[in-house]
PDB file of N, CA and C in Angstrom:
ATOM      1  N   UNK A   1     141.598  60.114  96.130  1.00  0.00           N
ATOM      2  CA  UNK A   1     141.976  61.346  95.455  1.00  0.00           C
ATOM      3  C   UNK A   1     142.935  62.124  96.363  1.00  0.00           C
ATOM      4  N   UNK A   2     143.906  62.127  95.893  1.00  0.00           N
ATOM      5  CA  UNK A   2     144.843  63.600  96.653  1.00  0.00           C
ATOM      6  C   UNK A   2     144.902  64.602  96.184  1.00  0.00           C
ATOM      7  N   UNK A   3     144.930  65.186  97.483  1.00  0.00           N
ATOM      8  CA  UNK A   3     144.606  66.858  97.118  1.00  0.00           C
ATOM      9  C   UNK A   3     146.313  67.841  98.004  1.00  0.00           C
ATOM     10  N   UNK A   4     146.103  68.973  97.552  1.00  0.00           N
ATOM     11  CA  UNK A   4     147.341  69.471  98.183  1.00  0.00           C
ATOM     12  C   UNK A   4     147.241  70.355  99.412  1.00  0.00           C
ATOM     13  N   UNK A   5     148.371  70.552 100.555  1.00  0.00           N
ATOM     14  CA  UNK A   5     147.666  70.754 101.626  1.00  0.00           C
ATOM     15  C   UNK A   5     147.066  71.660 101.939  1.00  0.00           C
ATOM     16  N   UNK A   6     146.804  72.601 101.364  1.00  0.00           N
ATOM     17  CA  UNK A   6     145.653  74.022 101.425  1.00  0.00           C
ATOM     18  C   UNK A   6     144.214  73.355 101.317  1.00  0.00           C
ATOM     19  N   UNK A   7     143.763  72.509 100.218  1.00  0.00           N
ATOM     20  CA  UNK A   7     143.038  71.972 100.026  1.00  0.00           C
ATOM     21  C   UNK A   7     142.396  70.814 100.944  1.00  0.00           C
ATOM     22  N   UNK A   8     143.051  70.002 101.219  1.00  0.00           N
ATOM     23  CA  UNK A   8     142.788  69.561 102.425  1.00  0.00           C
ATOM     24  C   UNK A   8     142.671  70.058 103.734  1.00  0.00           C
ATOM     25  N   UNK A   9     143.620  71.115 103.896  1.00  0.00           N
ATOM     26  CA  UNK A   9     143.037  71.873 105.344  1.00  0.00           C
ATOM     27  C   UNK A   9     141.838  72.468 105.197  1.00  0.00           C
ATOM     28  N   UNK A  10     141.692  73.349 103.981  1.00  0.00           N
ATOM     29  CA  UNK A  10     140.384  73.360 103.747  1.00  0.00           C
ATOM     30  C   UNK A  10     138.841  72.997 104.155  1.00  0.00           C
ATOM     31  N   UNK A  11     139.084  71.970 103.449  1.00  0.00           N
ATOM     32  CA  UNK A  11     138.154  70.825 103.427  1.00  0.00           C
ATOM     33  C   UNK A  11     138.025  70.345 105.226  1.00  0.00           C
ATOM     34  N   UNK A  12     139.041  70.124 105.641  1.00  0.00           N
ATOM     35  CA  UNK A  12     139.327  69.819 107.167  1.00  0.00           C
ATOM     36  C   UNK A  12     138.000  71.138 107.643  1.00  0.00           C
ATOM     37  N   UNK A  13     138.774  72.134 107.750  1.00  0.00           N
ATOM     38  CA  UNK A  13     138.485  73.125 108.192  1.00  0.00           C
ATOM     39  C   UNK A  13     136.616  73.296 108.293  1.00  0.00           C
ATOM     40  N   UNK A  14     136.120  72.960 107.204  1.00  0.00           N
ATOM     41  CA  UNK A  14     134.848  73.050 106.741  1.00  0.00           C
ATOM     42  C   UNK A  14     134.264  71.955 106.957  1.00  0.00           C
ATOM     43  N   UNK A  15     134.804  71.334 107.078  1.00  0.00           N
ATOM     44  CA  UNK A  15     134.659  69.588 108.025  1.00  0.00           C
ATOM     45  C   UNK A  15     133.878  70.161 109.552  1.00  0.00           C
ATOM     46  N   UNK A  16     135.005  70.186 110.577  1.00  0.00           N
ATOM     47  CA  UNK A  16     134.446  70.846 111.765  1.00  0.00           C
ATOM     48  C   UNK A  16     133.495  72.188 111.916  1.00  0.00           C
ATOM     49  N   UNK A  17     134.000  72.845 111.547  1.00  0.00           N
ATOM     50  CA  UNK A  17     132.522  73.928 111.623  1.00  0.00           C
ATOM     51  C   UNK A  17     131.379  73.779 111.174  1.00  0.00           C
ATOM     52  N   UNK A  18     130.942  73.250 109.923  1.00  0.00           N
ATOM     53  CA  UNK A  18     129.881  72.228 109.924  1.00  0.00           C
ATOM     54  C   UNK A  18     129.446  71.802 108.247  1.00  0.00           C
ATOM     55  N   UNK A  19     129.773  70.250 108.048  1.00  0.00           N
ATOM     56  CA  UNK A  19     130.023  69.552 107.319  1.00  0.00           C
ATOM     57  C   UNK A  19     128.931  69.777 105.886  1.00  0.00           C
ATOM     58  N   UNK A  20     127.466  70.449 106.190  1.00  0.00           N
ATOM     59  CA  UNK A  20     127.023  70.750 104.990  1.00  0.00           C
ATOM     60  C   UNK A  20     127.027  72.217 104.786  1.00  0.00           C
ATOM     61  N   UNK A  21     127.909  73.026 104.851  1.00  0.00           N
ATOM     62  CA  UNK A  21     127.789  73.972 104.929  1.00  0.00           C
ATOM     63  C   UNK A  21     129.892  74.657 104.257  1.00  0.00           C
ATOM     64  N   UNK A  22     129.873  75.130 103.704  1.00  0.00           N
ATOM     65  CA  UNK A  22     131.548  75.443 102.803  1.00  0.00           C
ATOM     66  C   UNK A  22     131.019  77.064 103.585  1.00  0.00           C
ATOM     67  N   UNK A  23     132.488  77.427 104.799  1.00  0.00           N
ATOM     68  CA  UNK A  23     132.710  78.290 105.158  1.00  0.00           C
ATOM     69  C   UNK A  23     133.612  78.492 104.925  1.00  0.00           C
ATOM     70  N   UNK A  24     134.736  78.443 104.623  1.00  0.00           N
ATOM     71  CA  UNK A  24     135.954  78.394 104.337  1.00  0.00           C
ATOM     72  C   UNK A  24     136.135  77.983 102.123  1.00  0.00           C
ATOM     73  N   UNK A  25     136.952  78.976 102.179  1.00  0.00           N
ATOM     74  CA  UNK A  25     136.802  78.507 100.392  1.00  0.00           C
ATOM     75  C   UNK A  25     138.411  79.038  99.817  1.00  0.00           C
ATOM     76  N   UNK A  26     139.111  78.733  98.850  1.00  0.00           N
ATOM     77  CA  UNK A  26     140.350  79.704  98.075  1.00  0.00           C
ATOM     78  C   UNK A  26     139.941  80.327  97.589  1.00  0.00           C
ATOM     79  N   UNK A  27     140.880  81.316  97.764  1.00  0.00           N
ATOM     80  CA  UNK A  27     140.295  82.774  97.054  1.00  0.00           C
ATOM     81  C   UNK A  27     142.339  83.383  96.459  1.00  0.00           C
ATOM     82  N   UNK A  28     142.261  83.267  95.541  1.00  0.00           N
ATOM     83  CA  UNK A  28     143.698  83.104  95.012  1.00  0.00           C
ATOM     84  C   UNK A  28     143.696  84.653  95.076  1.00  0.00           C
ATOM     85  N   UNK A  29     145.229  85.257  94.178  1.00  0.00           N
ATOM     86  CA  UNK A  29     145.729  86.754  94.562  1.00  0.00           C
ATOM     87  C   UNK A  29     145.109  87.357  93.312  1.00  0.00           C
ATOM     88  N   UNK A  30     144.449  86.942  91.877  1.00  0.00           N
ATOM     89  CA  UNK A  30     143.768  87.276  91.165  1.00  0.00           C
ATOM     90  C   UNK A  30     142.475  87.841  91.896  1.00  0.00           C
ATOM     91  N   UNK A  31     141.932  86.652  91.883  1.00  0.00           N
ATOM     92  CA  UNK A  31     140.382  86.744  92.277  1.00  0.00           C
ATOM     93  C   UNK A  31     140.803  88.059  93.599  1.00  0.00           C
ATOM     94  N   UNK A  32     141.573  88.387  94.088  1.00  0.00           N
ATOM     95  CA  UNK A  32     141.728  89.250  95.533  1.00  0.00           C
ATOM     96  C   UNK A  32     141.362  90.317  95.113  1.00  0.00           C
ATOM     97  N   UNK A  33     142.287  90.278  93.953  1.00  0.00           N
ATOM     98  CA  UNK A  33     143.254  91.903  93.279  1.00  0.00           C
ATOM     99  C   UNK A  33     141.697  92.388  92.145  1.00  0.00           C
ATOM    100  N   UNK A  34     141.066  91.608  91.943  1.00  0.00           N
ATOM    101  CA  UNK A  34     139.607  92.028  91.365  1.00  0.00           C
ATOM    102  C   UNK A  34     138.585  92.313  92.081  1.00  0.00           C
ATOM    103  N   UNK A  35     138.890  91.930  92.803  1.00  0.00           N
ATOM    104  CA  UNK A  35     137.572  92.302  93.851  1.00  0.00           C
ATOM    105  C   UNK A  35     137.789  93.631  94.468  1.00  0.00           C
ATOM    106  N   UNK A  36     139.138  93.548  94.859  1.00  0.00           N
ATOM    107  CA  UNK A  36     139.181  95.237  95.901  1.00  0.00           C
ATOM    108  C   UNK A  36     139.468  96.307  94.796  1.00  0.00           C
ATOM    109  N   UNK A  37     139.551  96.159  93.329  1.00  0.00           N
ATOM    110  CA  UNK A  37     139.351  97.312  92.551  1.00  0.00           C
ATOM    111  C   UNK A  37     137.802  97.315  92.254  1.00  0.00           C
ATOM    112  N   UNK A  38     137.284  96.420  91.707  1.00  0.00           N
ATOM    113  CA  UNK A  38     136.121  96.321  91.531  1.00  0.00           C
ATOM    114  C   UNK A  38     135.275  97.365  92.827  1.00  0.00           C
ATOM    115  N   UNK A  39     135.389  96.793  94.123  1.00  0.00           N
ATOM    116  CA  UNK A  39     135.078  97.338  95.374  1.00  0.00           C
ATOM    117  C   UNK A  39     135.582  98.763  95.033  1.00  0.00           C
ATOM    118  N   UNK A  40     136.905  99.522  94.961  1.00  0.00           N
ATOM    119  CA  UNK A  40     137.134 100.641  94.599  1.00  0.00           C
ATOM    120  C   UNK A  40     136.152 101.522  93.774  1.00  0.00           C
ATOM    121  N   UNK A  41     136.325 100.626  92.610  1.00  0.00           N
ATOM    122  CA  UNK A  41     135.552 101.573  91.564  1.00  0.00           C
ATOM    123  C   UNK A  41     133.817 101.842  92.067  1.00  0.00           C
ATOM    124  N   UNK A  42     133.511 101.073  92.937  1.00  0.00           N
ATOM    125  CA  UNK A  42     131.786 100.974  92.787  1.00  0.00           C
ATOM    126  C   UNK A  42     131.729 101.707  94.134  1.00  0.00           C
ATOM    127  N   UNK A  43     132.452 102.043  95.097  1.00  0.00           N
ATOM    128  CA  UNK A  43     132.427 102.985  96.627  1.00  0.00           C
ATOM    129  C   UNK A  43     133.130 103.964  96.848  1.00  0.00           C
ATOM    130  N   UNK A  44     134.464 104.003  96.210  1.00  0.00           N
ATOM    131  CA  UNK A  44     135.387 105.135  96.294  1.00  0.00           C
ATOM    132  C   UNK A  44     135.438 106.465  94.672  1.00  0.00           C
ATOM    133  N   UNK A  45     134.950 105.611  93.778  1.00  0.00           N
ATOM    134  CA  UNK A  45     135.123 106.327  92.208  1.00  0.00           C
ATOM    135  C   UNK A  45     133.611 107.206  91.969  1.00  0.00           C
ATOM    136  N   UNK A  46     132.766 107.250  92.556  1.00  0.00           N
ATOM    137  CA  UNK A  46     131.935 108.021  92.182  1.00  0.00           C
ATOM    138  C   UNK A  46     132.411 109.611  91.776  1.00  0.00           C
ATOM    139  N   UNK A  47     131.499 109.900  90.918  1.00  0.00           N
ATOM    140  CA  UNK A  47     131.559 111.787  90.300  1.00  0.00           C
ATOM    141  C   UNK A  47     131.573 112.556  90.869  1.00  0.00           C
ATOM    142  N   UNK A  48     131.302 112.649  92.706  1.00  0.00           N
ATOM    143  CA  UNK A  48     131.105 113.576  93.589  1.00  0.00           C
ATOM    144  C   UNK A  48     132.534 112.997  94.536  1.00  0.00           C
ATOM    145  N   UNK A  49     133.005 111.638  94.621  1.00  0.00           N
ATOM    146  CA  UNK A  49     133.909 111.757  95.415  1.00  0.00           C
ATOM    147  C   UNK A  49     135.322 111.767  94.509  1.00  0.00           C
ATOM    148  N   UNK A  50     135.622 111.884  93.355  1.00  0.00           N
ATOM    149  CA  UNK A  50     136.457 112.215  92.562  1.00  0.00           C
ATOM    150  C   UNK A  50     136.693 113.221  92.797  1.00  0.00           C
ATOM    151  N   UNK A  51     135.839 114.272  92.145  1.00  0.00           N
ATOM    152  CA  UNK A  51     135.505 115.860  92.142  1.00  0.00           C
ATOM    153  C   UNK A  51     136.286 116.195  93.605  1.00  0.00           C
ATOM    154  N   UNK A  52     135.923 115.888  94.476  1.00  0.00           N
ATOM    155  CA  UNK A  52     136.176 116.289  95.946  1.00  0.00           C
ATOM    156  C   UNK A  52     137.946 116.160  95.885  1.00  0.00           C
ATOM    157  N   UNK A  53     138.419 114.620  94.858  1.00  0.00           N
ATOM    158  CA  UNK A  53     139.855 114.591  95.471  1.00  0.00           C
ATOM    159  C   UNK A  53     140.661 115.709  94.393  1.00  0.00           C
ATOM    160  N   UNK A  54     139.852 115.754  93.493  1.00  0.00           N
ATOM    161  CA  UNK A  54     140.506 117.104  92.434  1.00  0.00           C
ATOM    162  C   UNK A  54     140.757 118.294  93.372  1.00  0.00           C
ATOM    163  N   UNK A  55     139.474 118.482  93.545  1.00  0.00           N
ATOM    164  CA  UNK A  55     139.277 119.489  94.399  1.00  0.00           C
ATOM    165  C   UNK A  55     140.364 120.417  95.560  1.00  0.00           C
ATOM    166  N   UNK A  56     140.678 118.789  95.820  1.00  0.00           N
ATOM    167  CA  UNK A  56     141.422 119.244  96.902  1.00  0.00           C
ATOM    168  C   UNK A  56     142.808 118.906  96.783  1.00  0.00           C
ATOM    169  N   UNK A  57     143.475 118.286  95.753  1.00  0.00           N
ATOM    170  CA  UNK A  57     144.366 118.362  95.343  1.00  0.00           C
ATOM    171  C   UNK A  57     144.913 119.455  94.667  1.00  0.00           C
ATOM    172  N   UNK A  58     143.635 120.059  93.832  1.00  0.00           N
ATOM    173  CA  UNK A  58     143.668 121.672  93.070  1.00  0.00           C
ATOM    174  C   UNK A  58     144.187 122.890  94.490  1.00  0.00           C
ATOM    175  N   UNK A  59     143.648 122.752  95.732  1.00  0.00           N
ATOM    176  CA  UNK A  59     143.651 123.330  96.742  1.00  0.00           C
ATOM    177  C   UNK A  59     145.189 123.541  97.412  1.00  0.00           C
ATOM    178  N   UNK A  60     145.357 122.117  97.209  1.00  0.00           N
ATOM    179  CA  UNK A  60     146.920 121.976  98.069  1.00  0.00           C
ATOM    180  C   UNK A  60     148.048 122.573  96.488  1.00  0.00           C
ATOM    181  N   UNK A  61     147.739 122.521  95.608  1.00  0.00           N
ATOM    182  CA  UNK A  61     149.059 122.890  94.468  1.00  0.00           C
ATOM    183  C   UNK A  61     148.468 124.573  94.317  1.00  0.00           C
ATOM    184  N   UNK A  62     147.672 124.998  94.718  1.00  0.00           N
ATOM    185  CA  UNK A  62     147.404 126.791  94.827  1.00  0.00           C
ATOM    186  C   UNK A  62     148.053 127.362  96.232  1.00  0.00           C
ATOM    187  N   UNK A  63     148.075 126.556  97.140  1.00  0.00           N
ATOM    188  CA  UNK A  63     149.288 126.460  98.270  1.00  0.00           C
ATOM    189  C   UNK A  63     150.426 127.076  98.004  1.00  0.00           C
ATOM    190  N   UNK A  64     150.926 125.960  96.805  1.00  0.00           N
ATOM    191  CA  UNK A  64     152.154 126.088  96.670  1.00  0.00           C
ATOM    192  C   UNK A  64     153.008 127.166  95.767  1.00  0.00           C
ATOM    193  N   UNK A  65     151.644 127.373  94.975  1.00  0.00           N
ATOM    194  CA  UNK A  65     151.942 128.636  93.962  1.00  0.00           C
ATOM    195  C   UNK A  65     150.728 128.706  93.109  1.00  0.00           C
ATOM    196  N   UNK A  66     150.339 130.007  93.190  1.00  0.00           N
ATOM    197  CA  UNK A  66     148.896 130.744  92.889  1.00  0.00           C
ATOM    198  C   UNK A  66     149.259 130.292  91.228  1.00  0.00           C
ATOM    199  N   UNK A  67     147.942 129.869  90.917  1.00  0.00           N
ATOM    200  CA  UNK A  67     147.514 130.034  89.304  1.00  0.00           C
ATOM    201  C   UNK A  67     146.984 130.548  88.880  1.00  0.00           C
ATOM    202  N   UNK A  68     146.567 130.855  87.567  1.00  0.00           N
ATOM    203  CA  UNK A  68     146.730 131.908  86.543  1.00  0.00           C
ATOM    204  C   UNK A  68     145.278 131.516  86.225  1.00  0.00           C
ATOM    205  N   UNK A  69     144.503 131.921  85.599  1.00  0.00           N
ATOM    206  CA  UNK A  69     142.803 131.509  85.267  1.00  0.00           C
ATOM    207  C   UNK A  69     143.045 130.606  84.425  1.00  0.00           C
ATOM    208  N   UNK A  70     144.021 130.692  83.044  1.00  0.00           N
ATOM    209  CA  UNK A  70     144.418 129.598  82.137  1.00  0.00           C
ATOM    210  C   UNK A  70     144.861 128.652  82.540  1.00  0.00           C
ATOM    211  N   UNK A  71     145.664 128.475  83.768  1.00  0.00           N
ATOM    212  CA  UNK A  71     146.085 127.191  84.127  1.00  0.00           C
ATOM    213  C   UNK A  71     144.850 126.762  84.691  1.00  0.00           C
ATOM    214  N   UNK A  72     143.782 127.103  85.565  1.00  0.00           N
ATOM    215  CA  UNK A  72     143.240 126.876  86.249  1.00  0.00           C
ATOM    216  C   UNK A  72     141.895 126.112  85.487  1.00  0.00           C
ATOM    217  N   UNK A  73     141.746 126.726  83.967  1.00  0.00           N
ATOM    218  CA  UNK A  73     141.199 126.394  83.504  1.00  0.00           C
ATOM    219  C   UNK A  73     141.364 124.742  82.767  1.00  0.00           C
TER     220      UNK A  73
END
């Protein structure tokens, strides 16, 4: 069977460090790009640390020019 050379280094790779054991695996730019939003949403997106970046984004644009209760609202 041939395989292509990622795959075989791979396999190499997981060869020497130790043969029943897959330390080494592909992890393509999909599977990447899901995981570190996924990771986002479940550590960085919570209701209290949102709130906080409103918060303080609301903070820095009253900086720049005071608002009105209606805008604010």
């Amino acid at each position: 069977m041939e395989y292509s050379d990622g795959t075989r280094a791979m396999r190499m790779l997981n060869g020497i460090v130790d043969p029943d054991k897959t330390t080494f695996g592909i992890y393509n730019c999909e599977q990447l790009s899901r995981s570190v939003w996924d990771w986002y949403l479940e550590s960085l997106s919570t209701e209290a640390q949102v709130q906080e970046r409103v918060d303080h984004a609301l903070a820095e644009a009253i900086k720049k020019r005071p608002r009105t209760e209606a805008e604010l609202a």
